[in-house]
C-alpha atoms as a PDB file:
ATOM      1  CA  UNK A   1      -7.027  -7.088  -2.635  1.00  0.00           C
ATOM      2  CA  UNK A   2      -4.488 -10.165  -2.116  1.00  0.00           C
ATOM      3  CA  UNK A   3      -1.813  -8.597  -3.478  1.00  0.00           C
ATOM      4  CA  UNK A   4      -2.573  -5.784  -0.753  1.00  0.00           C
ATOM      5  CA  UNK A   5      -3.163  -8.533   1.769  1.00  0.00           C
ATOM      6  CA  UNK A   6       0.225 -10.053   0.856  1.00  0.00           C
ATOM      7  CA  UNK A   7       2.084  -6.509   0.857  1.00  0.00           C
ATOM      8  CA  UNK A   8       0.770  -6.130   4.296  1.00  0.00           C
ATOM      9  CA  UNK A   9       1.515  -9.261   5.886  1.00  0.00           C
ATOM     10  CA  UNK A  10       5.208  -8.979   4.119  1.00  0.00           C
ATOM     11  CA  UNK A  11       5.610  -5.858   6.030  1.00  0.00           C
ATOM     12  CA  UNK A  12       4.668  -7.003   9.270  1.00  0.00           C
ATOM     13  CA  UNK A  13       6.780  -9.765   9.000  1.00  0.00           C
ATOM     14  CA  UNK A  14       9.605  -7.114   8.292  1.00  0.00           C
ATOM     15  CA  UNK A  15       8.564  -5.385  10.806  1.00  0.00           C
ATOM     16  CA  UNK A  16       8.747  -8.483  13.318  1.00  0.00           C
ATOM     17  CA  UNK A  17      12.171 -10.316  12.334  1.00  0.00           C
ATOM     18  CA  UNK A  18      13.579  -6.918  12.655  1.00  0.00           C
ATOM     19  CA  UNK A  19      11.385  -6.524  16.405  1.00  0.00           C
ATOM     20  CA  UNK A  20      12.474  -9.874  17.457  1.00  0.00           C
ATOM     21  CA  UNK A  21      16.549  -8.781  16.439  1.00  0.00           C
ATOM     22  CA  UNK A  22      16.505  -5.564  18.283  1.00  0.00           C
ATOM     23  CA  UNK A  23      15.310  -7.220  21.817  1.00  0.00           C
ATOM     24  CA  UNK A  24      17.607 -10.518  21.378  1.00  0.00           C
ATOM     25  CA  UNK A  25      21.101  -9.385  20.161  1.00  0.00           C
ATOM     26  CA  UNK A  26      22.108  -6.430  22.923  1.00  0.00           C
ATOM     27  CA  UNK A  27      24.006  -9.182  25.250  1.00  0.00           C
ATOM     28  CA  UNK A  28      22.698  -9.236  28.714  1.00  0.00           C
ATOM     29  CA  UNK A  29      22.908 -11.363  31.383  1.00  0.00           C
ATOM     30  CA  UNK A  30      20.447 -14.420  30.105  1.00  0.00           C
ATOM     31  CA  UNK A  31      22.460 -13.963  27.467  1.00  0.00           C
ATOM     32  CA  UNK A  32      25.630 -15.056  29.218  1.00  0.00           C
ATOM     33  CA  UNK A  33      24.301 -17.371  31.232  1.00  0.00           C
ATOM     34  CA  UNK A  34      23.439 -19.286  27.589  1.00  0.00           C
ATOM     35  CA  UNK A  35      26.585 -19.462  26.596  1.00  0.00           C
ATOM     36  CA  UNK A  36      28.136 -20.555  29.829  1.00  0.00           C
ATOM     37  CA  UNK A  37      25.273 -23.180  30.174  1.00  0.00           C
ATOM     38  CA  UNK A  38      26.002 -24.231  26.278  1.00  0.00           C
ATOM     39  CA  UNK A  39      29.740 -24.290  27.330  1.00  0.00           C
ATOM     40  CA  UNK A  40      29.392 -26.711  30.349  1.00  0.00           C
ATOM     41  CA  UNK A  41      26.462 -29.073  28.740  1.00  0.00           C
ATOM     42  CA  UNK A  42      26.195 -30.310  25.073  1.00  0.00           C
ATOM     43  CA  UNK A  43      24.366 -28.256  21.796  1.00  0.00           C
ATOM     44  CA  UNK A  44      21.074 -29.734  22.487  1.00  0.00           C
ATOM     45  CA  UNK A  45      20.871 -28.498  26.216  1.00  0.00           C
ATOM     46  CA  UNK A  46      21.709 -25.201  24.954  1.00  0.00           C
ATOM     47  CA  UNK A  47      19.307 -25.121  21.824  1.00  0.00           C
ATOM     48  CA  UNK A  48      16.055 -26.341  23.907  1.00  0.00           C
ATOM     49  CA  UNK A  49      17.086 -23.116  26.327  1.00  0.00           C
ATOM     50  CA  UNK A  50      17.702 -20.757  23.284  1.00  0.00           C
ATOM     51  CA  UNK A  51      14.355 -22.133  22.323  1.00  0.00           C
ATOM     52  CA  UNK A  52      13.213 -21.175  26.101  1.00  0.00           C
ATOM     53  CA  UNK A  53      14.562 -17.297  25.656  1.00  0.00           C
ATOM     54  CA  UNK A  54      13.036 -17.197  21.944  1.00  0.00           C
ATOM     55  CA  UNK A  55       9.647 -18.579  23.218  1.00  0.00           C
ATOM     56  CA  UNK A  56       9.097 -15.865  26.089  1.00  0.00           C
ATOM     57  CA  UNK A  57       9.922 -13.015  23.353  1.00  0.00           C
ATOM     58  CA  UNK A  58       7.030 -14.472  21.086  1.00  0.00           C
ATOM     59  CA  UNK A  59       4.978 -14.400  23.478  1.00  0.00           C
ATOM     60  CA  UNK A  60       5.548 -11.009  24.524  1.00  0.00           C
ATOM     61  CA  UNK A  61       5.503 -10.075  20.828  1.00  0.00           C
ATOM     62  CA  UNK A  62       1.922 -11.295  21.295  1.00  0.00           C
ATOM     63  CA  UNK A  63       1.095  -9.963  23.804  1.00  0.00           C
ATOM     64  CA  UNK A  64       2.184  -6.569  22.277  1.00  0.00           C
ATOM     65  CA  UNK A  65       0.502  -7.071  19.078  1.00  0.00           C
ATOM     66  CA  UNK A  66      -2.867  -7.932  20.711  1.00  0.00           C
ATOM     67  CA  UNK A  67      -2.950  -5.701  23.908  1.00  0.00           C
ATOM     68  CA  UNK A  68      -1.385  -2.413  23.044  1.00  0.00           C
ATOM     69  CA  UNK A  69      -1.031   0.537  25.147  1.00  0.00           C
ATOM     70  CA  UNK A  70      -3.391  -0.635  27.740  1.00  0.00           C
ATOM     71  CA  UNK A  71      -1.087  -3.674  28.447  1.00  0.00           C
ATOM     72  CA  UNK A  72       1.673  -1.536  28.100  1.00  0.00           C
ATOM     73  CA  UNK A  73      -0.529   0.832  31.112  1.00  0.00           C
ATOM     74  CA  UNK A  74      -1.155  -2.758  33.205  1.00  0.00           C
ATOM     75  CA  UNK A  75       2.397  -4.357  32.942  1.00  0.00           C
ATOM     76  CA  UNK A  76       3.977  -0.912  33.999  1.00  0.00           C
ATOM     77  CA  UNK A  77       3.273  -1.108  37.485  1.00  0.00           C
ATOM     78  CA  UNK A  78       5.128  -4.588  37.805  1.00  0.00           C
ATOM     79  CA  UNK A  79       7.682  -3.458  36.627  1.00  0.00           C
ATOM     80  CA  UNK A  80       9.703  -2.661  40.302  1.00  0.00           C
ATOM     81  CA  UNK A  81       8.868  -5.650  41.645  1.00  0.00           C
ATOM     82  CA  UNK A  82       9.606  -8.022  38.594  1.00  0.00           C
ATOM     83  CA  UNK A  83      13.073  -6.138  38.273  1.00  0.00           C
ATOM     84  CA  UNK A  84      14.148  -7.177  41.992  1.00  0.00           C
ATOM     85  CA  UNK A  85      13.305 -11.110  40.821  1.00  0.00           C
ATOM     86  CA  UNK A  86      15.119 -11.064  38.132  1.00  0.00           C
ATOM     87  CA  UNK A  87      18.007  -9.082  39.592  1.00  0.00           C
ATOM     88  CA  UNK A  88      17.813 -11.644  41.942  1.00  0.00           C
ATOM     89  CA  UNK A  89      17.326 -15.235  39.761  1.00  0.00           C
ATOM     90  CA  UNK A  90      20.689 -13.430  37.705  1.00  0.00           C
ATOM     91  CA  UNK A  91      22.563 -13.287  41.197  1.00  0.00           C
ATOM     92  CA  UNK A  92      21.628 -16.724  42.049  1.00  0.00           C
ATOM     93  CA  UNK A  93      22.362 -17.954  38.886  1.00  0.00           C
ATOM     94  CA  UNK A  94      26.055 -16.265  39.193  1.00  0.00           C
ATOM     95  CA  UNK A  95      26.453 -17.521  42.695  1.00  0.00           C
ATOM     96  CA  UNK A  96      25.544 -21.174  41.478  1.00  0.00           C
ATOM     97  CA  UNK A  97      28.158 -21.294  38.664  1.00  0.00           C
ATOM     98  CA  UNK A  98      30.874 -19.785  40.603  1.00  0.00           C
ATOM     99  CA  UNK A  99      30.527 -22.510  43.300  1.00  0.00           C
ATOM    100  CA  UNK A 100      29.961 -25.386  40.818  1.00  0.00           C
ATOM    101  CA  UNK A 101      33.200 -24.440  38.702  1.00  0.00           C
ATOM    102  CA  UNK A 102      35.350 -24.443  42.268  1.00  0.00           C
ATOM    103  CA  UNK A 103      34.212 -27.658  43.415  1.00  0.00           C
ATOM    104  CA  UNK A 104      35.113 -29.058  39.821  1.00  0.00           C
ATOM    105  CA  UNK A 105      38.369 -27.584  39.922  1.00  0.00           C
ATOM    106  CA  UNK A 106      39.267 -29.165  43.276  1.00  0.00           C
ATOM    107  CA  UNK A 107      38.286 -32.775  41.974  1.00  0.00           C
ATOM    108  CA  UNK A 108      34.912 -32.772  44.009  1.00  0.00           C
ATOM    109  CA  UNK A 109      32.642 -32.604  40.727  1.00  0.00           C
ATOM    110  CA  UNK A 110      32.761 -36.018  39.534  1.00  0.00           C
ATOM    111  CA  UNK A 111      31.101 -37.349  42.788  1.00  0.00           C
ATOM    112  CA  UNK A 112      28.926 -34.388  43.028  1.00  0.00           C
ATOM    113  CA  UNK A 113      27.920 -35.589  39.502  1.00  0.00           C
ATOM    114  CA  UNK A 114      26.980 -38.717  39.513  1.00  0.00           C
ATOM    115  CA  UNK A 115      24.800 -37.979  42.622  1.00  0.00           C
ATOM    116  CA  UNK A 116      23.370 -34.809  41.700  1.00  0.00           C
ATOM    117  CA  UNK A 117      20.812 -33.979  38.497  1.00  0.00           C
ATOM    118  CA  UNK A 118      22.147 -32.384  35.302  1.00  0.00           C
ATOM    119  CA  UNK A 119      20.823 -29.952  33.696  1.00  0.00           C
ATOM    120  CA  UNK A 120      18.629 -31.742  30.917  1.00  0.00           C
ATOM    121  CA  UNK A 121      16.792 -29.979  27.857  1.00  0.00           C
ATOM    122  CA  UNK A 122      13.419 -30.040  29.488  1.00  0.00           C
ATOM    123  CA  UNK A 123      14.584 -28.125  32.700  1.00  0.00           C
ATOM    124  CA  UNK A 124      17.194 -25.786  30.573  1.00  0.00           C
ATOM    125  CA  UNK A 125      14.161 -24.677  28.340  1.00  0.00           C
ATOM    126  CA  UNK A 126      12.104 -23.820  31.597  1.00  0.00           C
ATOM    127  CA  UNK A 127      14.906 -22.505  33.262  1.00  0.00           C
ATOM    128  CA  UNK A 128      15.424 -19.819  30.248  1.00  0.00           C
ATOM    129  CA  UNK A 129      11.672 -19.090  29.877  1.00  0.00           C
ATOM    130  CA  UNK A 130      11.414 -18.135  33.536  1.00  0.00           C
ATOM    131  CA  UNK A 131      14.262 -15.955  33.528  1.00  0.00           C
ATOM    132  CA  UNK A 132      13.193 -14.026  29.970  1.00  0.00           C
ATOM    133  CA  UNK A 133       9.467 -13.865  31.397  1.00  0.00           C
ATOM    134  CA  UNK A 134      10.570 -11.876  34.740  1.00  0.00           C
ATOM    135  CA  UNK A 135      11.486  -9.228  32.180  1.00  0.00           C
ATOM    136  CA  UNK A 136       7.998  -7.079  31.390  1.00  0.00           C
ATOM    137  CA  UNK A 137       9.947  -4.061  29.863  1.00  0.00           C
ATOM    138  CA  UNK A 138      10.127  -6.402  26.844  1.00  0.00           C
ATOM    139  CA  UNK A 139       6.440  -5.900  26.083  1.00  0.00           C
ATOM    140  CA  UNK A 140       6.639  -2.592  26.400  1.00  0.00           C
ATOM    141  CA  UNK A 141       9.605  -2.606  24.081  1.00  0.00           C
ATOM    142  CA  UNK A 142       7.291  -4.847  21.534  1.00  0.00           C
ATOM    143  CA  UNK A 143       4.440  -2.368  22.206  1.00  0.00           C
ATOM    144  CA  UNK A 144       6.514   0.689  21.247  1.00  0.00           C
ATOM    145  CA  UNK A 145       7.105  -0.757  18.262  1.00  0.00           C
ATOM    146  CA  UNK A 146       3.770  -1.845  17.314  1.00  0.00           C
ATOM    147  CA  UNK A 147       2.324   1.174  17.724  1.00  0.00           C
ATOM    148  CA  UNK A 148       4.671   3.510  16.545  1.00  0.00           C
ATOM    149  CA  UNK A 149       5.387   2.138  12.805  1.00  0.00           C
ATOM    150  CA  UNK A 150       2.480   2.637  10.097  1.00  0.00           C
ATOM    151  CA  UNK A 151       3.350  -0.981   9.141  1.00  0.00           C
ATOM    152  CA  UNK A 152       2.234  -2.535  12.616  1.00  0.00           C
ATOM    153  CA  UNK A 153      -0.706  -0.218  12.930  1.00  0.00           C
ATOM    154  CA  UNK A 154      -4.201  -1.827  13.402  1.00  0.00           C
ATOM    155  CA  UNK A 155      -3.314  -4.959  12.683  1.00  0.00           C
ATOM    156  CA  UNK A 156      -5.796  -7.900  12.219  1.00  0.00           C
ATOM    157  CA  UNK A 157      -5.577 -11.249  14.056  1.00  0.00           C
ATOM    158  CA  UNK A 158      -3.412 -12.747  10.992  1.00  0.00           C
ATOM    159  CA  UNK A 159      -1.241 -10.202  11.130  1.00  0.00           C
ATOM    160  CA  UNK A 160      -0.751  -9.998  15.034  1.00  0.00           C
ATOM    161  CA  UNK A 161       0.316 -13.851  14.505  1.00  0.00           C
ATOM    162  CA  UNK A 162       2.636 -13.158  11.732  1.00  0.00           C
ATOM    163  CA  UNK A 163       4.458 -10.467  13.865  1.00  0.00           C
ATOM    164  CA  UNK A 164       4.834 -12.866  16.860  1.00  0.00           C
ATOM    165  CA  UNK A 165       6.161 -15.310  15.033  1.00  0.00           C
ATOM    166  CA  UNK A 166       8.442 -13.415  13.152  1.00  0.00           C
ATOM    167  CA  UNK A 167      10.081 -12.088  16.463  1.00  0.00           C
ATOM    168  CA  UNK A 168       9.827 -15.594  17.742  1.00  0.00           C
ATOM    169  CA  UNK A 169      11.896 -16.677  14.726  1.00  0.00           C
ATOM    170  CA  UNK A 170      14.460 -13.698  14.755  1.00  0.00           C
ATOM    171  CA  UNK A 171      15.003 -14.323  18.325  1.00  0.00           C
ATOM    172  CA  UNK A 172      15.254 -18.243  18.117  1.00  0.00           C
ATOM    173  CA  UNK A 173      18.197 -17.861  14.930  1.00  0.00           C
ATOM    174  CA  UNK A 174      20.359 -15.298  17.265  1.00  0.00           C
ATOM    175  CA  UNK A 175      19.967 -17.420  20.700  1.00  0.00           C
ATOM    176  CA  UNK A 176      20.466 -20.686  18.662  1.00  0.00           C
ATOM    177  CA  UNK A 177      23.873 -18.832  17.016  1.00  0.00           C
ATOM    178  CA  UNK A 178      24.646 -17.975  20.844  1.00  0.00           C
ATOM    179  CA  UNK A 179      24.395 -21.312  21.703  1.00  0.00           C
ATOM    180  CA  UNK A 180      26.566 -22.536  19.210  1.00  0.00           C
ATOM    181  CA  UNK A 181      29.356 -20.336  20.314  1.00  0.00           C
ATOM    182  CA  UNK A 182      28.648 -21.682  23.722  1.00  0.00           C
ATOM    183  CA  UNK A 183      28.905 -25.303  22.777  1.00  0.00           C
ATOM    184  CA  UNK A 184      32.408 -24.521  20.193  1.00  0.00           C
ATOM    185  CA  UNK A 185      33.979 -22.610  23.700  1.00  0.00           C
ATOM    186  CA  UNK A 186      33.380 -25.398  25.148  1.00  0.00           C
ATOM    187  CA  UNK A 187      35.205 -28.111  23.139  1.00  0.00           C
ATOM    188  CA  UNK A 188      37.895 -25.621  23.337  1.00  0.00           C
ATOM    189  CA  UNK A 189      37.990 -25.319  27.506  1.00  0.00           C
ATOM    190  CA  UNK A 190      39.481 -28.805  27.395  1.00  0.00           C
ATOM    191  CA  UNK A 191      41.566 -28.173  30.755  1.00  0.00           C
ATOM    192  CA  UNK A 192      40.374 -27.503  34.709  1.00  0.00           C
ATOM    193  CA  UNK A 193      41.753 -24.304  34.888  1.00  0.00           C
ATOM    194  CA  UNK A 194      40.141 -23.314  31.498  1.00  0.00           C
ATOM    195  CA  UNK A 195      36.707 -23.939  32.440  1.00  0.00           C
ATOM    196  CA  UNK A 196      37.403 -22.713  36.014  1.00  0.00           C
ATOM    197  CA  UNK A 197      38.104 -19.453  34.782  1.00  0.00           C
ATOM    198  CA  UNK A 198      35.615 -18.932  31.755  1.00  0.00           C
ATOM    199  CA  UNK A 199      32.843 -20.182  34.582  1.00  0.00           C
ATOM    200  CA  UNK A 200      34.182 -17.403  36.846  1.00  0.00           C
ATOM    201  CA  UNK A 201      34.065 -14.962  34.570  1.00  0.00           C
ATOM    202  CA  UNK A 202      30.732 -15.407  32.976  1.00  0.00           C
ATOM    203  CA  UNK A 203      29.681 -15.443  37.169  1.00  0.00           C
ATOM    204  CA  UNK A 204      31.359 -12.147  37.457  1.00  0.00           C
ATOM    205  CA  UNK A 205      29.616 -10.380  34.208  1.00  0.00           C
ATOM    206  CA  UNK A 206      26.236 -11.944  35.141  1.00  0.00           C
ATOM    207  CA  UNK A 207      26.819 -10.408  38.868  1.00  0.00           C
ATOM    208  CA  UNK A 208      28.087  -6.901  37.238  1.00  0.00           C
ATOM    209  CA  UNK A 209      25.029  -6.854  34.067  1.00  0.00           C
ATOM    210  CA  UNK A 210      22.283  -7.560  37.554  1.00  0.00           C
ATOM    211  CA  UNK A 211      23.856  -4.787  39.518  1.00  0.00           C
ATOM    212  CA  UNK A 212      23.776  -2.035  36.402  1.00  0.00           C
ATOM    213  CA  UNK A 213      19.948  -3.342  36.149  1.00  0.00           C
ATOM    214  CA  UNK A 214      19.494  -2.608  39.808  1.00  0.00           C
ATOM    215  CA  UNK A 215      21.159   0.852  39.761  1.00  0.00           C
ATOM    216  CA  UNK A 216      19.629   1.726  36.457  1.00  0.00           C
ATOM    217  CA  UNK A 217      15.979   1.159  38.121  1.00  0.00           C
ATOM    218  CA  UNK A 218      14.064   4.867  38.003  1.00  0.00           C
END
């Protein structure tokens, strides 16, 4: 019996890390906006919000695990609404870092600085969270999964935590790797016009990755 117990709980760990891969690695707009936030902060602003993304995926992994199709049936109808406010916290977001990176190129950013709140770890981890939350289709993505493979199939409260966790820690390694690509771009953006344009562009693919989710809406 614990050898089946262990072959069990090995498999829904599988099953998990490889859960928690599939919904973190496509790169999407919260994505992007990690990297650029990494790039313009320091590593530990950009961990604690990596942290933020992989905590919201655990928790729908959870959710998944424990609710099923009938949360699958509930979340469904949310799903219109919850796509305009997160089409519209991307946009924002986009808007925000396209103005920030002109005023710093024109020499306004060092008074606008020292005057104005930086993003810390504490509000880059909340930030992140609330952004990955406004996304239900990842529950149904984690409820598709659970119960369509024999591994994740009636699963008992141990195992529902092992699969959450699991996802939690797949998605946590990949956003913490995106992060560190964030915070290597940018010691390398040592000039104005450098971070000027790699601020631009990241507004521009944020603004283009919103748009496809708005025309891509049933």
């Amino acid at each position: 019996m614990g050898a089946d117990l262990r072959a069990r709980v090995s498999a829904v760990l599988v099953a998990g890390l490889l859960a928690g891969y599939g919904i973190a690695m496509p790169v999407g707009g919260v994505a992007t906006y990690l990297v650029a936030l990494t790039a313009r902060t320091s590593l530990r602003t950009g961990a604690c919000a990596a942290l933020g993304v992989a905590t919201a995926d655990g928790v729908y992994a959870l959710v998944a695990a424990v609710g099923g199709t009938s949360l699958t049936r509930l979340v469904e109808p949310a799903l219109a609404p919850l796509r305009w406010a997160s089409v519209l916290v991307l946009l924002a977001l986009a808007v925000r870092g396209a103005v920030v990176a002109v005023r710093e190129y024109r020499g306004r950013a060092k008074a606008a600085g020292r005057t104005g709140t930086p993003v810390g770890p504490a509000r880059a981890y909340a930030t992140l969270l609330g952004i990955t939350l406004l996304n239900p289709a990842t529950v149904i993505y984690f409820a598709a999964l659970v119960l369509g493979s024999p591994a994740t199939a009636s699963l008992t409260p141990l195992e529902q935590a092992a699969f959450a966790l699991a996802a939690l820690a797949a998605s946590a390694s990949w956003q913490l790797l995106l992060a560190g690509g964030g915070a290597l771009l940018g010691r390398a953006l040592t000039g104005r016009r450098g971070r000027l344009l790699t601020a631009l562009a990241s507004s521009a693919l944020i603004t283009g990755l919103a748009t496809h989710l708005l025309l891509s809406a049933p």
